[in-house]
C-alpha atoms as a PDB file:
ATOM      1  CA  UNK A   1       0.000   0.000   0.000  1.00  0.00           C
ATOM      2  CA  UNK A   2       1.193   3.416  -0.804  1.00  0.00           C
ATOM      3  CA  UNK A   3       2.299   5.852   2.602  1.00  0.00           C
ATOM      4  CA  UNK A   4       0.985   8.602   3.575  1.00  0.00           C
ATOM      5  CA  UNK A   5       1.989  12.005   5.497  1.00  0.00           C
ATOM      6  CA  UNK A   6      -0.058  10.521   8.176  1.00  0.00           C
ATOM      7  CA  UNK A   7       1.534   6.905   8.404  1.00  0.00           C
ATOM      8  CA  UNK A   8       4.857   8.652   8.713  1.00  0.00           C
ATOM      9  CA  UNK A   9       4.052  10.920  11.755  1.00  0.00           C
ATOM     10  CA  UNK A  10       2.373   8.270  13.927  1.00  0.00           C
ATOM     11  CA  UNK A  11       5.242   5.878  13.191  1.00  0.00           C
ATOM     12  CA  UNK A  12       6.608   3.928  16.600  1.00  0.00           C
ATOM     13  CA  UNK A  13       9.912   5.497  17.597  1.00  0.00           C
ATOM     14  CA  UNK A  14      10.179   8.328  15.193  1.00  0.00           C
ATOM     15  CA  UNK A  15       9.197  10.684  17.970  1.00  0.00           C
ATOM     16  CA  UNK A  16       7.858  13.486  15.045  1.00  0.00           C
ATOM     17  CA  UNK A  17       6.116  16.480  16.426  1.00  0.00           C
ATOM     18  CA  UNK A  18       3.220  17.921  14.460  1.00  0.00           C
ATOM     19  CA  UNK A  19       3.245  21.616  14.804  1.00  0.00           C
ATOM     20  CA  UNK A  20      -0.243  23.379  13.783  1.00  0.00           C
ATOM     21  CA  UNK A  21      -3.009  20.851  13.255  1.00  0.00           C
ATOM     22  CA  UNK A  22      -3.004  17.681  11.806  1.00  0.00           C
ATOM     23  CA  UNK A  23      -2.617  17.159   7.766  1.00  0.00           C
ATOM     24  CA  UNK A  24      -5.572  16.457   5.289  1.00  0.00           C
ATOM     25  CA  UNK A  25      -5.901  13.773   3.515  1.00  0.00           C
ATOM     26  CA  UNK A  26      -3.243  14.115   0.548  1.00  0.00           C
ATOM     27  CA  UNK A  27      -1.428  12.072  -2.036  1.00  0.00           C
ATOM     28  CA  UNK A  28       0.983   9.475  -1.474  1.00  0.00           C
ATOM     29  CA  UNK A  29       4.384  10.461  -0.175  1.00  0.00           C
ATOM     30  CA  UNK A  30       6.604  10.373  -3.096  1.00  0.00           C
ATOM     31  CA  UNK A  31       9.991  10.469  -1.577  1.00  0.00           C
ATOM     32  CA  UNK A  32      11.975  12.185   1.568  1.00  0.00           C
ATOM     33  CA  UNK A  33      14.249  14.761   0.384  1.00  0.00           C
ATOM     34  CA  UNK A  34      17.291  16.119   2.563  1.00  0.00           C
ATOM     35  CA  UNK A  35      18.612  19.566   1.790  1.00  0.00           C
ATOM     36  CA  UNK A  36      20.003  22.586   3.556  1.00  0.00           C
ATOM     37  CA  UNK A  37      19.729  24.830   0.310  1.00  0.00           C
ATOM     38  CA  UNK A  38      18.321  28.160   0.702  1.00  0.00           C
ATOM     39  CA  UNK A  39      16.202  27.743  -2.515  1.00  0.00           C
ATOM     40  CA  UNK A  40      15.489  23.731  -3.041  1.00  0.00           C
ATOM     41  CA  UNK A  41      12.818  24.699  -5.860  1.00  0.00           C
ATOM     42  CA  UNK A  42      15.022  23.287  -8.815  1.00  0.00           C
ATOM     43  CA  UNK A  43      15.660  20.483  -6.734  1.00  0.00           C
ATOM     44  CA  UNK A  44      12.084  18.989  -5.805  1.00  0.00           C
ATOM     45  CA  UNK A  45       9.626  17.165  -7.955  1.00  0.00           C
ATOM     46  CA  UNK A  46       6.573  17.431  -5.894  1.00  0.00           C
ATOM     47  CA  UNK A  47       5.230  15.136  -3.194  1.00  0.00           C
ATOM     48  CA  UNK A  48       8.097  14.890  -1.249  1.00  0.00           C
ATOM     49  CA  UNK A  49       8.682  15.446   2.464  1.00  0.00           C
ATOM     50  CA  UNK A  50      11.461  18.232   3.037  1.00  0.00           C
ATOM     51  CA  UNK A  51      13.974  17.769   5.715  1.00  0.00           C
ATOM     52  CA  UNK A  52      16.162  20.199   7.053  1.00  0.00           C
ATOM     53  CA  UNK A  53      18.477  21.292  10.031  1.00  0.00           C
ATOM     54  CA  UNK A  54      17.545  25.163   8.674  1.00  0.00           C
ATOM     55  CA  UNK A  55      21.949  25.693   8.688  1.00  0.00           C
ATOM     56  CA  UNK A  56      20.987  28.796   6.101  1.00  0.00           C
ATOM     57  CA  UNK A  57      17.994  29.468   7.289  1.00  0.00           C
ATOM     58  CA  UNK A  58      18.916  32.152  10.258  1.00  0.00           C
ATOM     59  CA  UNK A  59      16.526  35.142   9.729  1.00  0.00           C
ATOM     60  CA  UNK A  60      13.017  34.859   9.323  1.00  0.00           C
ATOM     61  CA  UNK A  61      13.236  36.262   5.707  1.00  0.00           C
ATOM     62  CA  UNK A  62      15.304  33.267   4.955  1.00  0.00           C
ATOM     63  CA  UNK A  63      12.841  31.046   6.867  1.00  0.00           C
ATOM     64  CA  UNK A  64       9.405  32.287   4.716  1.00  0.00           C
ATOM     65  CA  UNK A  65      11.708  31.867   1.895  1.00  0.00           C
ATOM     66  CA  UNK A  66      12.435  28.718   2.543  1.00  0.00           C
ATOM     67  CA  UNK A  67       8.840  28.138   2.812  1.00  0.00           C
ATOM     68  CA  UNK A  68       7.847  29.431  -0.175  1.00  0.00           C
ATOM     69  CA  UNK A  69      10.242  27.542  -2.552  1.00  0.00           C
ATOM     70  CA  UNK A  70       8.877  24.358  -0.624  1.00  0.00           C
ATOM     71  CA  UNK A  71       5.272  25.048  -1.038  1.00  0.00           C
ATOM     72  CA  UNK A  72       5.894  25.970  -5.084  1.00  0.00           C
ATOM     73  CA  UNK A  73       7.745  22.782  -5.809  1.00  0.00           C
ATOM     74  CA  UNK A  74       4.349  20.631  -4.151  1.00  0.00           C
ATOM     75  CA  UNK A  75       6.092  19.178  -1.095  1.00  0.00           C
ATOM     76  CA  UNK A  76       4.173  17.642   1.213  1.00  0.00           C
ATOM     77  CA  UNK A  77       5.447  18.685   4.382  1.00  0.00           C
ATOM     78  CA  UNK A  78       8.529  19.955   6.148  1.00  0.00           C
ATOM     79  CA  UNK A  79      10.397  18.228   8.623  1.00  0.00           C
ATOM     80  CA  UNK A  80      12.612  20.496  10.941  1.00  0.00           C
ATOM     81  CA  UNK A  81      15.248  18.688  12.795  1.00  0.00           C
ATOM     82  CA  UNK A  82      16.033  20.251  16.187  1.00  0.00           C
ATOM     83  CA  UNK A  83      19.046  20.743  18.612  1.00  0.00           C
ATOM     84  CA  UNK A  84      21.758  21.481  15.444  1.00  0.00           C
ATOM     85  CA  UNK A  85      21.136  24.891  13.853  1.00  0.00           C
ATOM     86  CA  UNK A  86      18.247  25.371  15.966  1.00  0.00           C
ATOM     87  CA  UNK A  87      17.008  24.502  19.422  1.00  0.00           C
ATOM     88  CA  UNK A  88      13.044  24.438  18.048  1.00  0.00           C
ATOM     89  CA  UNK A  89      11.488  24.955  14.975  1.00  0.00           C
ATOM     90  CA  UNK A  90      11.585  29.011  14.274  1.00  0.00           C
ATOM     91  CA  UNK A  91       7.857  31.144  14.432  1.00  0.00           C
ATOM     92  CA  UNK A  92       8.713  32.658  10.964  1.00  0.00           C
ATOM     93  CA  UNK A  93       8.714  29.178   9.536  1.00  0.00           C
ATOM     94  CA  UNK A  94       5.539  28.190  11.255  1.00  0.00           C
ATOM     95  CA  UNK A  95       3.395  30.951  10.417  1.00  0.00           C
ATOM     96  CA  UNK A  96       4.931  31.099   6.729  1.00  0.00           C
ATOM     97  CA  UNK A  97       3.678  27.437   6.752  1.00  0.00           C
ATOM     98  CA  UNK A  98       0.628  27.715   8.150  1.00  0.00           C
ATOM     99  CA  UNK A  99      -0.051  30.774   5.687  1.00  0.00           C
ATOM    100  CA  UNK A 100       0.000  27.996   2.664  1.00  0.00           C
ATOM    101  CA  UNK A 101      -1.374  25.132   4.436  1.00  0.00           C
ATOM    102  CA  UNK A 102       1.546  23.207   4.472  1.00  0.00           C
ATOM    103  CA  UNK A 103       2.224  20.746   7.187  1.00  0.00           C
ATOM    104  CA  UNK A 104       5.336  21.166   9.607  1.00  0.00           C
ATOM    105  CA  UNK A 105       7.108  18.958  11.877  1.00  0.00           C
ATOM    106  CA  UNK A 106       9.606  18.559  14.332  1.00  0.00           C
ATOM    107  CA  UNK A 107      12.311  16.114  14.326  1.00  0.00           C
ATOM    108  CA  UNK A 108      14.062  15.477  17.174  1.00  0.00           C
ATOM    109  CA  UNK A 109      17.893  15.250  17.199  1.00  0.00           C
ATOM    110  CA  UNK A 110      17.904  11.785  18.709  1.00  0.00           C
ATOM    111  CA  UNK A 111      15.762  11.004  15.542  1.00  0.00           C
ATOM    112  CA  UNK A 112      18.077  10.619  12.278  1.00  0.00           C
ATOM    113  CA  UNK A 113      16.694  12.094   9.059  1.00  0.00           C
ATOM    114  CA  UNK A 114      17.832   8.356   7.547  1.00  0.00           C
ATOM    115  CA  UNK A 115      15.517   6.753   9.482  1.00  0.00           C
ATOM    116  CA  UNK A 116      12.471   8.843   7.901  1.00  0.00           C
ATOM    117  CA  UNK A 117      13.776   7.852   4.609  1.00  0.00           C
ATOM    118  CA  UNK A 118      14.237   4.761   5.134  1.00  0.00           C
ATOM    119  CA  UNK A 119      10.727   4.283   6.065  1.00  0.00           C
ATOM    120  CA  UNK A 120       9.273   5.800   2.966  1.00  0.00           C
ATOM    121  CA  UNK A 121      11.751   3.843   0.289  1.00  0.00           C
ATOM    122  CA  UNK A 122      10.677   0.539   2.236  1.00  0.00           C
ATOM    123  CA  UNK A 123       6.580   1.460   1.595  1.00  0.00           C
ATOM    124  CA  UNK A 124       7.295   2.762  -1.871  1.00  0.00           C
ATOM    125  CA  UNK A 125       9.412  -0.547  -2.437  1.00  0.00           C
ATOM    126  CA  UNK A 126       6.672  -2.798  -0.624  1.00  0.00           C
ATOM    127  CA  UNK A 127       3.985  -0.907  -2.595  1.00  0.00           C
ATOM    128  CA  UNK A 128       5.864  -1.407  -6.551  1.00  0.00           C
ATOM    129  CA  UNK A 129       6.100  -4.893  -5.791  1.00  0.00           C
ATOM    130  CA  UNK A 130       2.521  -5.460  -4.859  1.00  0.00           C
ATOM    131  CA  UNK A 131       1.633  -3.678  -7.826  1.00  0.00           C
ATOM    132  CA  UNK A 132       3.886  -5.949  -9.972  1.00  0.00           C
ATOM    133  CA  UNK A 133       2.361  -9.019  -8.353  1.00  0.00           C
ATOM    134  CA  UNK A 134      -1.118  -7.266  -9.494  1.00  0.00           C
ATOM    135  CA  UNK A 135      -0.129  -6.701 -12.660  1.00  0.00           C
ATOM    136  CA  UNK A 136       1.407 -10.168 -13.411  1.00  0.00           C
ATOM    137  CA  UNK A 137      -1.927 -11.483 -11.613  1.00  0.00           C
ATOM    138  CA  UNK A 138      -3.947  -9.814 -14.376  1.00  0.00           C
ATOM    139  CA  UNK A 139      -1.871 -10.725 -17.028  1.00  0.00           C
ATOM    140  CA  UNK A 140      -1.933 -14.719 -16.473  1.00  0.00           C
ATOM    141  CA  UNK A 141      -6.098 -14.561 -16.051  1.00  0.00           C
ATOM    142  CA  UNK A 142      -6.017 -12.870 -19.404  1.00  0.00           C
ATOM    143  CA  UNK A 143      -3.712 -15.324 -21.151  1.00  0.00           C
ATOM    144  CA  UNK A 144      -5.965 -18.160 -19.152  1.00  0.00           C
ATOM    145  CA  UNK A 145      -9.243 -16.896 -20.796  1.00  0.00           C
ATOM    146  CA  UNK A 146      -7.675 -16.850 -24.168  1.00  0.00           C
ATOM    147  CA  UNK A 147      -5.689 -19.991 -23.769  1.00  0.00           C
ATOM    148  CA  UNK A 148      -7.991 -21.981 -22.420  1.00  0.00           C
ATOM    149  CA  UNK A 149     -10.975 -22.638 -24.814  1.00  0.00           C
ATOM    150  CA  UNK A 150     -12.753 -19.523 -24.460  1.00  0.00           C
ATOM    151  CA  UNK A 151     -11.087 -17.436 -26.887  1.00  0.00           C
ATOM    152  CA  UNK A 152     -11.557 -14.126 -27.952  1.00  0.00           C
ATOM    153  CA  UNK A 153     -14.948 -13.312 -26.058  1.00  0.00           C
ATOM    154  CA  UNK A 154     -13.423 -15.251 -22.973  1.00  0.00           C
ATOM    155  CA  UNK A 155     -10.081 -12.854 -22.814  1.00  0.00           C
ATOM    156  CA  UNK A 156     -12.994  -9.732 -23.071  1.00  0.00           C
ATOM    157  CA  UNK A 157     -14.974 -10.817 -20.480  1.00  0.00           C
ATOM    158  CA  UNK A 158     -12.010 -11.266 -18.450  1.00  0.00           C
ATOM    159  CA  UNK A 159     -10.605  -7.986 -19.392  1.00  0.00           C
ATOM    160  CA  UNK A 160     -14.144  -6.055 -18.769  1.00  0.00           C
ATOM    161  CA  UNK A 161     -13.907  -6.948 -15.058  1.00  0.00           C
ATOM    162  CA  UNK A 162     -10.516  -6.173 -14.518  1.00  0.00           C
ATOM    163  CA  UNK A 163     -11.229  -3.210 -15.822  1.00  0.00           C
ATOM    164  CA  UNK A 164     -14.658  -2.929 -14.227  1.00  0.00           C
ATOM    165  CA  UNK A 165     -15.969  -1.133 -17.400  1.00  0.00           C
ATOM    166  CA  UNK A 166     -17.593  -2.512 -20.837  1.00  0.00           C
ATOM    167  CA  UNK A 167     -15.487  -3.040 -23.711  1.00  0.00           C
ATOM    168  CA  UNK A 168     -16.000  -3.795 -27.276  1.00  0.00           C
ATOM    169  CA  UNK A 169     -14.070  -5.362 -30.049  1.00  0.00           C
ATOM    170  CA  UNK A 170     -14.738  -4.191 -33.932  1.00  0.00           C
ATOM    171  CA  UNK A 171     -13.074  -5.827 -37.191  1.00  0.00           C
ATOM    172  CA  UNK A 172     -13.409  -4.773 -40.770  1.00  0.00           C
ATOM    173  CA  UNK A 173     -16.170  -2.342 -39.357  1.00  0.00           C
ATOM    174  CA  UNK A 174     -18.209  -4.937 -37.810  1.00  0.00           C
ATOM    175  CA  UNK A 175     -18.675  -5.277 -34.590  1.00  0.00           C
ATOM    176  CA  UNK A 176     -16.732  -9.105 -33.323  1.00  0.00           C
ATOM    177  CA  UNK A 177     -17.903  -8.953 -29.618  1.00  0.00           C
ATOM    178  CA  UNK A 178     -19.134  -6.753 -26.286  1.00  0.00           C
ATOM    179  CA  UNK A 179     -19.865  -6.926 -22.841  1.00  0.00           C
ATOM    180  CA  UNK A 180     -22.421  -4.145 -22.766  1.00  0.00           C
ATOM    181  CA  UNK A 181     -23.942  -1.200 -24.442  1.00  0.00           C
ATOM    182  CA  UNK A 182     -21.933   1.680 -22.899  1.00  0.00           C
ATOM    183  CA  UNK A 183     -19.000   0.286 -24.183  1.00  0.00           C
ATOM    184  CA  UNK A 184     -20.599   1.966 -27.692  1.00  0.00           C
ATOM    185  CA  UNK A 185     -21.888   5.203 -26.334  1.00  0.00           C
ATOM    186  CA  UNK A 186     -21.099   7.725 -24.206  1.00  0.00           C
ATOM    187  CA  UNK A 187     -17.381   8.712 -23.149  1.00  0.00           C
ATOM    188  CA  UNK A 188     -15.071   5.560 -24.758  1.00  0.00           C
ATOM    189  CA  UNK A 189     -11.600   5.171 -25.457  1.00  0.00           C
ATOM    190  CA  UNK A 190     -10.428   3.876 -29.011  1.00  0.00           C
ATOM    191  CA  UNK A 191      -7.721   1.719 -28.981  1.00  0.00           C
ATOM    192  CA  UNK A 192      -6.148   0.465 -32.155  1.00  0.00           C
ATOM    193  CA  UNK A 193      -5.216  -3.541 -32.364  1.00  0.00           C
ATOM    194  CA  UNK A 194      -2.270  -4.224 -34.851  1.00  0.00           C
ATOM    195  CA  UNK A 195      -2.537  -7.517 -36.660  1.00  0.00           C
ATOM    196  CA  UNK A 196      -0.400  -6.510 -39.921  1.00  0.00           C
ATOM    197  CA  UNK A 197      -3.591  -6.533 -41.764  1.00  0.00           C
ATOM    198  CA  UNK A 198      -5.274  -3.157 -42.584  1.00  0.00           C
ATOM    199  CA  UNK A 199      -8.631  -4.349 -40.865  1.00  0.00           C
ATOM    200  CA  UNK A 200      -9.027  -1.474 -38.955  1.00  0.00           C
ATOM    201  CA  UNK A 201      -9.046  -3.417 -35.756  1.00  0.00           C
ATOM    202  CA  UNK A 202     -10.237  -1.543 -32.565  1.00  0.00           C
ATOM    203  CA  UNK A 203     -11.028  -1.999 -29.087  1.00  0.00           C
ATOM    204  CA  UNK A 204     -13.400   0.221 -27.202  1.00  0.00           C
ATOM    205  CA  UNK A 205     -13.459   0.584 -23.825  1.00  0.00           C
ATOM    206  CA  UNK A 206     -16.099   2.434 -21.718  1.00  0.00           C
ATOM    207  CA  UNK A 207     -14.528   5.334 -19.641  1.00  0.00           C
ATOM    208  CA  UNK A 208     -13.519   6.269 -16.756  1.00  0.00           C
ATOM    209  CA  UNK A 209     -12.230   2.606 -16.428  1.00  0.00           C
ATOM    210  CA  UNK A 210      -9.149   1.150 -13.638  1.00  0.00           C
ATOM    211  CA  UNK A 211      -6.365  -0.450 -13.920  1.00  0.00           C
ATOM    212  CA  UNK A 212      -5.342   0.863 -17.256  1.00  0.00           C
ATOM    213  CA  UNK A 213      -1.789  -0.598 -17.008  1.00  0.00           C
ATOM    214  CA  UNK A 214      -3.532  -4.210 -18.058  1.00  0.00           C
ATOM    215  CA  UNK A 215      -5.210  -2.684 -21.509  1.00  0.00           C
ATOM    216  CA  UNK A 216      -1.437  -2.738 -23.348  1.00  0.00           C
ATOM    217  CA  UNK A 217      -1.061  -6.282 -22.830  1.00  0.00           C
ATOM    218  CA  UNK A 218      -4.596  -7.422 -23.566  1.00  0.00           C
ATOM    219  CA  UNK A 219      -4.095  -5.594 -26.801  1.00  0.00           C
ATOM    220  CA  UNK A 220      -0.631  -7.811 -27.345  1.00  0.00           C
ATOM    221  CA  UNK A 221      -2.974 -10.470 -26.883  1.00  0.00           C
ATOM    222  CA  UNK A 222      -6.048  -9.373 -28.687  1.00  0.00           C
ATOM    223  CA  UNK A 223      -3.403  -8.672 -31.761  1.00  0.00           C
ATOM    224  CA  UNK A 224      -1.445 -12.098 -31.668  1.00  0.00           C
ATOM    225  CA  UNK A 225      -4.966 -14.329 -31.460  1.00  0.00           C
ATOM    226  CA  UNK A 226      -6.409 -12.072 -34.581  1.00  0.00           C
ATOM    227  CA  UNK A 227      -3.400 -12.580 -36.606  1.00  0.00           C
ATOM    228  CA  UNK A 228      -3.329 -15.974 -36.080  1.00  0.00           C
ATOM    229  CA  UNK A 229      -7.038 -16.454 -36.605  1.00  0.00           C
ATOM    230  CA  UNK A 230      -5.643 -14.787 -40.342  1.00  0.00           C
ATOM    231  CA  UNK A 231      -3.370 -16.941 -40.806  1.00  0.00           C
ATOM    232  CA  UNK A 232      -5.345 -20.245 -39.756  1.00  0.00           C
ATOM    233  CA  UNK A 233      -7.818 -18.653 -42.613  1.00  0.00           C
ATOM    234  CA  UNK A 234      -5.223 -18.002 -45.274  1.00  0.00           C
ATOM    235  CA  UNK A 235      -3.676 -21.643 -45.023  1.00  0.00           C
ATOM    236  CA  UNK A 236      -7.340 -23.390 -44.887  1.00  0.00           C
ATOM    237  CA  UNK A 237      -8.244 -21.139 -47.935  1.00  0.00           C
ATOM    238  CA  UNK A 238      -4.832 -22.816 -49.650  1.00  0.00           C
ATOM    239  CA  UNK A 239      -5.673 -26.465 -48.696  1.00  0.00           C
ATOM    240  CA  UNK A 240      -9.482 -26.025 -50.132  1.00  0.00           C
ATOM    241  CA  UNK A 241      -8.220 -24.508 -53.271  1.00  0.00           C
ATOM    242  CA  UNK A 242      -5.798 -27.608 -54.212  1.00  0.00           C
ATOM    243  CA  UNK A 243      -8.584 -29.864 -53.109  1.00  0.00           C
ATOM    244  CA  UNK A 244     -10.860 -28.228 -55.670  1.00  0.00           C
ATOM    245  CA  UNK A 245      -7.933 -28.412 -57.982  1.00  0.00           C
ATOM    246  CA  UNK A 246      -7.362 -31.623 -57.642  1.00  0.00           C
ATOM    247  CA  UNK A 247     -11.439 -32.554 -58.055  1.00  0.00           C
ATOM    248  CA  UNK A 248     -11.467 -30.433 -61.089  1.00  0.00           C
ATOM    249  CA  UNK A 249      -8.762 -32.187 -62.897  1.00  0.00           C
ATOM    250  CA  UNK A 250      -9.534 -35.562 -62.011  1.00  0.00           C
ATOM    251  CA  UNK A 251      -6.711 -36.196 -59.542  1.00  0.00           C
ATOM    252  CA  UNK A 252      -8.928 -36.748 -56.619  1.00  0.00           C
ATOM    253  CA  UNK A 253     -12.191 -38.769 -57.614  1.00  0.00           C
ATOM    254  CA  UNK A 254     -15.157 -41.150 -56.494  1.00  0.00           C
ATOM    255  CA  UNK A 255     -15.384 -41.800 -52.589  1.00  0.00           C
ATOM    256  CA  UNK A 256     -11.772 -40.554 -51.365  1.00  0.00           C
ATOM    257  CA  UNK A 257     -13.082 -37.010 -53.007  1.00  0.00           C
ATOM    258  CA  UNK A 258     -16.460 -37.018 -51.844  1.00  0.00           C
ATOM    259  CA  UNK A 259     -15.114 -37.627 -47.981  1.00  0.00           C
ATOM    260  CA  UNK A 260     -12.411 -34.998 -48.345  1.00  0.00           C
ATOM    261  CA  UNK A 261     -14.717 -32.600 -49.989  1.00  0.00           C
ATOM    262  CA  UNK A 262     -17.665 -32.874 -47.010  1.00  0.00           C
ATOM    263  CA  UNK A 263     -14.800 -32.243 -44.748  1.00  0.00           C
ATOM    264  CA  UNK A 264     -13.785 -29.330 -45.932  1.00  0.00           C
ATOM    265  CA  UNK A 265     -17.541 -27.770 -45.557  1.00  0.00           C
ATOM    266  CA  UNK A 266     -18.331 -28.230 -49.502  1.00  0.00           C
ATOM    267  CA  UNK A 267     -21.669 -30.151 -49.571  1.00  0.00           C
ATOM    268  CA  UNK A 268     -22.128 -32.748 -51.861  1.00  0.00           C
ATOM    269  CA  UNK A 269     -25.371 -32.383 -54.677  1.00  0.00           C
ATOM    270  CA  UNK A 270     -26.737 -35.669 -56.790  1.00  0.00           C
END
């Protein structure tokens, strides 16, 4: 699961000291970035907790400075660590903070910053692995539905509740399979299939749908079984045109033709 502002400041022997009240629900902590810059605005990508020891940060011009390039770059929070530069977190920072609605608190000097960043890279590392376990999850029931006898309308029915949204498959124009009406109407995403044929393959998929991280592969899928399904075609289309061939000039006749013909789906007249 992903960690949030929240998980980090209630967690066992961190000691963190919310200053102001406590934060809103927000995104997911993205990462925990150290820095003692005066201006860490080129340096942040947003989401981030911010510690510092505020070593530059000595007036309280510096300090709403500091502030403000934090709150531009989207950090979450800031983290002041105590009893180096300064013995508590300074007023200038709090009401700078509190100004923009961005969370502050205190770290304690028995508390190292690397322990705080530790426990975000664990959750973020926890959290990509779940979602590769997910992912690969999704993939294998796809590849099941396809691979196991029920084909084509098997992998879409698999795919529309992974997706928990219609979706519809169209060929040549025509319409090859859906698993409801409002994958046709209404707000849809158009998704091309590539089969090396120009078919005009496309897959339609009612929106807002989740999980879209499963749609690339079921499109790998969708384009592998179509292309085979055209090449099945093409070599049965072969193997009926020599067996006419060879009924038309006389090199397959009486019972042995009659069998082979019925067998390839040519019916037989008196």
């Amino acid at each position: 699961m992903p960690i949030y502002l929240s998980d980090l400041l209630t967690a066992p022997g961190l000691d963190l000291r919310l200053h102001g009240s406590a934060p809103a629900a927000s995104a997911p902590l993205q990462w925990v970035a150290v820095t003692e810059l005066e201006d860490p605005f080129p340096f942040l990508g947003g989401g981030e907790v911010v510690l510092t020891t505020g070593l530059r940060q000595r007036t309280g011009a510096a300090q709403r400075s500091f502030v403000d390039s934090v709150h531009r770059a989207g950090a979450l929070a800031i983290g002041f660590g105590t009893g180096l530069s300064h013995a508590k977190v300074p007023a200038a920072l709090l009401e700078a903070a509190a100004q923009r609605g961005l969370c502050v608190f205190e770290v304690p000097y028995e508390t190292p910053f690397v322990a705080l960043g530790k426990m975000v890279a664990d959750a973020l590392a926890a959290d990509h692995v779940t979602q590769l376990r997910d992912l690969l999850a999704a993939h294998q029931s796809l590849a099941s539905a396809l691979l196991g006898g029920k084909g084509l309308p098997g992998l879409l029915q698999e795919l529309s509740m992974l997706l928990d949204s219609p979706v519809a498959l169209y060929q040549y124009g025509a319409r090859l399979f859906t698993t409801g009406a409002r994958a046709e109407s209404g707000p849809r995403q158009r998704l091309p299939i590539a089969t090396g044929l120009r078919d005009r393959c496309t897959l339609m998929i009612a929106e807002p749908y989740l999980r879209p991280d499963i749609v690339a592969y079921a499109q790998s899928l969708i384009s592998v079984e179509l292309s085979n399904q055209a090449r099945r075609r093409s070599r049965e289309r072969a193997v009926t045109g020599q067996l006419l061939a060879d009924v038309v000039a006389g090199r397959l006749t009486g019972t042995d033709a009659s069998m082979r013909l019925q067998a390839a789906g040519i019916p037989m007249t008196g």
